[in-house]
Protein backbone atom coordinates (compact mmCIF):
# COMPACT_ATOMS: atom_id res chain seq x y z
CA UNK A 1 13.59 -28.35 1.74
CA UNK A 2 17.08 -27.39 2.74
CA UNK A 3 17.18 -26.45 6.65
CA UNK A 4 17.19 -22.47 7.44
CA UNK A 5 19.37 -20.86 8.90
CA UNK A 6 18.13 -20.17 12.63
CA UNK A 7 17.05 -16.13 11.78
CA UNK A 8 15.04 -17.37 8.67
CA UNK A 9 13.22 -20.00 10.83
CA UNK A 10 12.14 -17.24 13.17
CA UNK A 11 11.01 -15.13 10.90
CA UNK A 12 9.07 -17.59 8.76
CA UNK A 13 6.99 -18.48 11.32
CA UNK A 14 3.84 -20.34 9.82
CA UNK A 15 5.30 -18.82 6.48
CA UNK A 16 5.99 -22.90 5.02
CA UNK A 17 2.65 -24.04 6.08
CA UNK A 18 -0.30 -24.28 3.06
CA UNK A 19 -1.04 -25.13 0.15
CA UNK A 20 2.00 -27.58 -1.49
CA UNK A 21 4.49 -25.20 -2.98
CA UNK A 22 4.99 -27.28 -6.09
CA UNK A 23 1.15 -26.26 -6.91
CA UNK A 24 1.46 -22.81 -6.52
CA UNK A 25 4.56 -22.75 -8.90
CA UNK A 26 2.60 -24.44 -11.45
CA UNK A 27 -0.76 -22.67 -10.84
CA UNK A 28 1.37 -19.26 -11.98
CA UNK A 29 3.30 -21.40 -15.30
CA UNK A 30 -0.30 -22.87 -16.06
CA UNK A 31 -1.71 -19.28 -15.81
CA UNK A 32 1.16 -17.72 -18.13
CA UNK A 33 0.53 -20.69 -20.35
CA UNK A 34 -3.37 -20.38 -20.46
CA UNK A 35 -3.11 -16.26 -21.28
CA UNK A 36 -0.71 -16.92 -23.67
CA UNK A 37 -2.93 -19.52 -25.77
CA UNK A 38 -5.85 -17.04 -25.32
CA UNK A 39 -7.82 -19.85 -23.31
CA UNK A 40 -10.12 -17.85 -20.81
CA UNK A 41 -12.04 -21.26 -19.78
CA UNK A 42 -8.50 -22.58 -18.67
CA UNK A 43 -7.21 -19.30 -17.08
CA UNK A 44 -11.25 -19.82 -14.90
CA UNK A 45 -10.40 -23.21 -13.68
CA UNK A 46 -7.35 -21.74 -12.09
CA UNK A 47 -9.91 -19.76 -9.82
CA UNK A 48 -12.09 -19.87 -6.82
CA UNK A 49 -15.99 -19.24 -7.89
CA UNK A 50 -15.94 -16.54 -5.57
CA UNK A 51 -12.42 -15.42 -6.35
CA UNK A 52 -11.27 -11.77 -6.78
CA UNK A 53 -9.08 -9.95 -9.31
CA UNK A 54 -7.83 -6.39 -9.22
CA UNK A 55 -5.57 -5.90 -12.36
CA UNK A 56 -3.95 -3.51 -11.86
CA UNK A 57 -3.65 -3.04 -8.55
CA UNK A 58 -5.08 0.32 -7.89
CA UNK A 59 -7.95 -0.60 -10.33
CA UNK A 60 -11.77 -1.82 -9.34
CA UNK A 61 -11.74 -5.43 -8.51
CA UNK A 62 -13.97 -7.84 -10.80
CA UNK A 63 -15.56 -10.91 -8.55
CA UNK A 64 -16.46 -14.43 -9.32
CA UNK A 65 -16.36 -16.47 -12.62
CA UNK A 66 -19.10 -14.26 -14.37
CA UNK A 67 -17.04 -11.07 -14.22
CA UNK A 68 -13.47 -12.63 -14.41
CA UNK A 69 -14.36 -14.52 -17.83
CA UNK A 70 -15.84 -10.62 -19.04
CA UNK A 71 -12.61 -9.16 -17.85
CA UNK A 72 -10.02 -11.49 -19.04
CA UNK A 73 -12.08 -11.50 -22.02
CA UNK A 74 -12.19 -8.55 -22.72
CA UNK A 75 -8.37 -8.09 -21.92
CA UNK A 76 -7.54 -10.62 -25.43
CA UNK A 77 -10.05 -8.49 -27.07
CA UNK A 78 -7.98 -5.43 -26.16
CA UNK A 79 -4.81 -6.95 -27.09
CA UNK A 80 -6.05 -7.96 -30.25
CA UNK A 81 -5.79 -11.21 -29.51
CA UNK A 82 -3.65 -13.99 -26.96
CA UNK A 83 -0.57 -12.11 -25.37
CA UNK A 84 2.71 -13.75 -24.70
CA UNK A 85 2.79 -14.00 -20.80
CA UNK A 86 6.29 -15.57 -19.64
CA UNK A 87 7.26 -16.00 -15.96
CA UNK A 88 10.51 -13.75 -15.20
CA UNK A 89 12.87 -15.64 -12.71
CA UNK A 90 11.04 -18.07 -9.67
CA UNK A 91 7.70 -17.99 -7.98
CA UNK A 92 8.29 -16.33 -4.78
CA UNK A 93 5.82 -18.38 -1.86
CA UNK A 94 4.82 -17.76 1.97
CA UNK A 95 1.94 -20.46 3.00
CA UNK A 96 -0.78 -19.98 0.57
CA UNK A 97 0.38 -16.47 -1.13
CA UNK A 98 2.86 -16.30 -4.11
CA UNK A 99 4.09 -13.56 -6.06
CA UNK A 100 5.91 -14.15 -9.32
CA UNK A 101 7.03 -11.32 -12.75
CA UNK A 102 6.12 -11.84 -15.57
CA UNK A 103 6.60 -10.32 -19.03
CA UNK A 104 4.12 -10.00 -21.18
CA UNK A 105 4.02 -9.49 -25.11
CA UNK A 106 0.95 -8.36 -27.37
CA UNK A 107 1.32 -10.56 -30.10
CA UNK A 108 -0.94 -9.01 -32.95
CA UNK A 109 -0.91 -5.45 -31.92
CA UNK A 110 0.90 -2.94 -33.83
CA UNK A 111 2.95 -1.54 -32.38
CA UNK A 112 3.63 -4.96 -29.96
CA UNK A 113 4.14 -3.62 -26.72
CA UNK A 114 6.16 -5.49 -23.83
CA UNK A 115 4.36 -4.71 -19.94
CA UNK A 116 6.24 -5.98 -17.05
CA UNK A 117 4.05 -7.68 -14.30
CA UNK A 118 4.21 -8.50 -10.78
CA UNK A 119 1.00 -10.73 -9.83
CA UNK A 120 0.57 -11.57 -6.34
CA UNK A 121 -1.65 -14.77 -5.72
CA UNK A 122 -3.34 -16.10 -2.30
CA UNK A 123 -4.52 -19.63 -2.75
CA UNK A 124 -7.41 -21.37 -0.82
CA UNK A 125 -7.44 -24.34 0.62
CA UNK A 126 -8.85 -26.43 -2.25
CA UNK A 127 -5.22 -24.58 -4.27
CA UNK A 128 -7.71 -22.45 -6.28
CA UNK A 129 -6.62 -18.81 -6.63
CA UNK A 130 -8.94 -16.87 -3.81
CA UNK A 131 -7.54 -13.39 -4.92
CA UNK A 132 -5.12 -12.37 -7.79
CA UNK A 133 -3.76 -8.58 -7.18
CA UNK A 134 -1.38 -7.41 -10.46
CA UNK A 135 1.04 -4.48 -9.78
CA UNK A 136 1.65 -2.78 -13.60
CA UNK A 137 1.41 0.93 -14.59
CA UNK A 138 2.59 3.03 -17.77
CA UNK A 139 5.61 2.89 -16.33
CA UNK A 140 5.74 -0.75 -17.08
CA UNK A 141 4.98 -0.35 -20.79
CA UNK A 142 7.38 -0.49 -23.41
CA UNK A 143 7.16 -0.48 -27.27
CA UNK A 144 8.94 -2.83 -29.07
CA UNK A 145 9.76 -3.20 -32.79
C-alpha cells in the first residue's frame, strides 16, 4: 500500500484493518461471475450460514442459506434466466465492508433491460459475506434494444 497522506491516515483510523483486501475484491468479481452463469450454489458459498441480504435496500431482508438460495433463485427465475452482472469501475473497501457498481443485463428477457447496482458487502472474519445490502430502484432501470 502506498503511504497516506497524513489527513487520510487520521481519518482511516482502523479503516485498513480486516479481512485481506485482495479477498474482498474477488469475493464481489466471483459474485458477478457466479450471477452471471446462473450458479446459485456458487453465489451460497460466497455467504455466511447465517448471512443476511436485503436487495434492494428498502426491501425485507431474506436470512441464512435456506432463504438466500429461494431468493436468488427465484431472482434467475424472474429474469428468465442468468443475468449479465459486470463490476463498474473498483471495489471500494474500509476493514471488512466493501461497496462496488455493478451493471447488470437480463439476458433472455424481452425487452433486455440494463439495472445499475450499488451492493454494499460486510465480510466476517472467516471472509464470508455476513450481510449484502443492494441500493437499485426504477430509477435504475433502463430498456435496451
Amino acid at each position: 500500500m502506498t503511504d497516506l497522506p497524513e489527513m487520510a491516515s487520521g481519518m482511516l483510523g482502523d479503516a485498513t484493518q480486516g479481512v485481506p483486501g485482495a479477498h474482498i475484491r474477488d469475493v464481489f468479481k466471483r459474485y458477478g461471475e457466479a450471477h452471471s452463469a446462473g450458479d446459485v450454489d456458487a453465489i451460497l458459498a460466497l455467504f455466511a450460514d447465517d448471512a443476511v441480504v436485503r436487495d434492494p435496500a428498502n426491501a425485507p431482508e431474506h436470512r441464512g442459506k435456506s432463504a438466500l438460495r429461494a431468493f436468488f433463485e427465484a431472482g434467475i427465475e424472474a429474469s428468465g434466466g442468468p443475468i449479465a452482472m459486470t463490476l463498474e469501475g473498483n471495489v471500494r473497501i474500509a476493514g471488512n465492508e466493501g461497496a462496488a457498481a455493478y451493471i447488470v443485463r437480463t439476458i433472455n428477457s424481452s425487452p433486455v433491460f440494463r439495472v445499475d447496482t450499488l451492493d454494499v458487502m460486510t465480510f466476517n472474519e472467516q471472509g464470508l459475506i455476513a450481510q449484502m445490502i443492494a441500493y437499485w430502484g426504477p430509477e435504475n432501470f433502463q430498456q435496451e434494444g
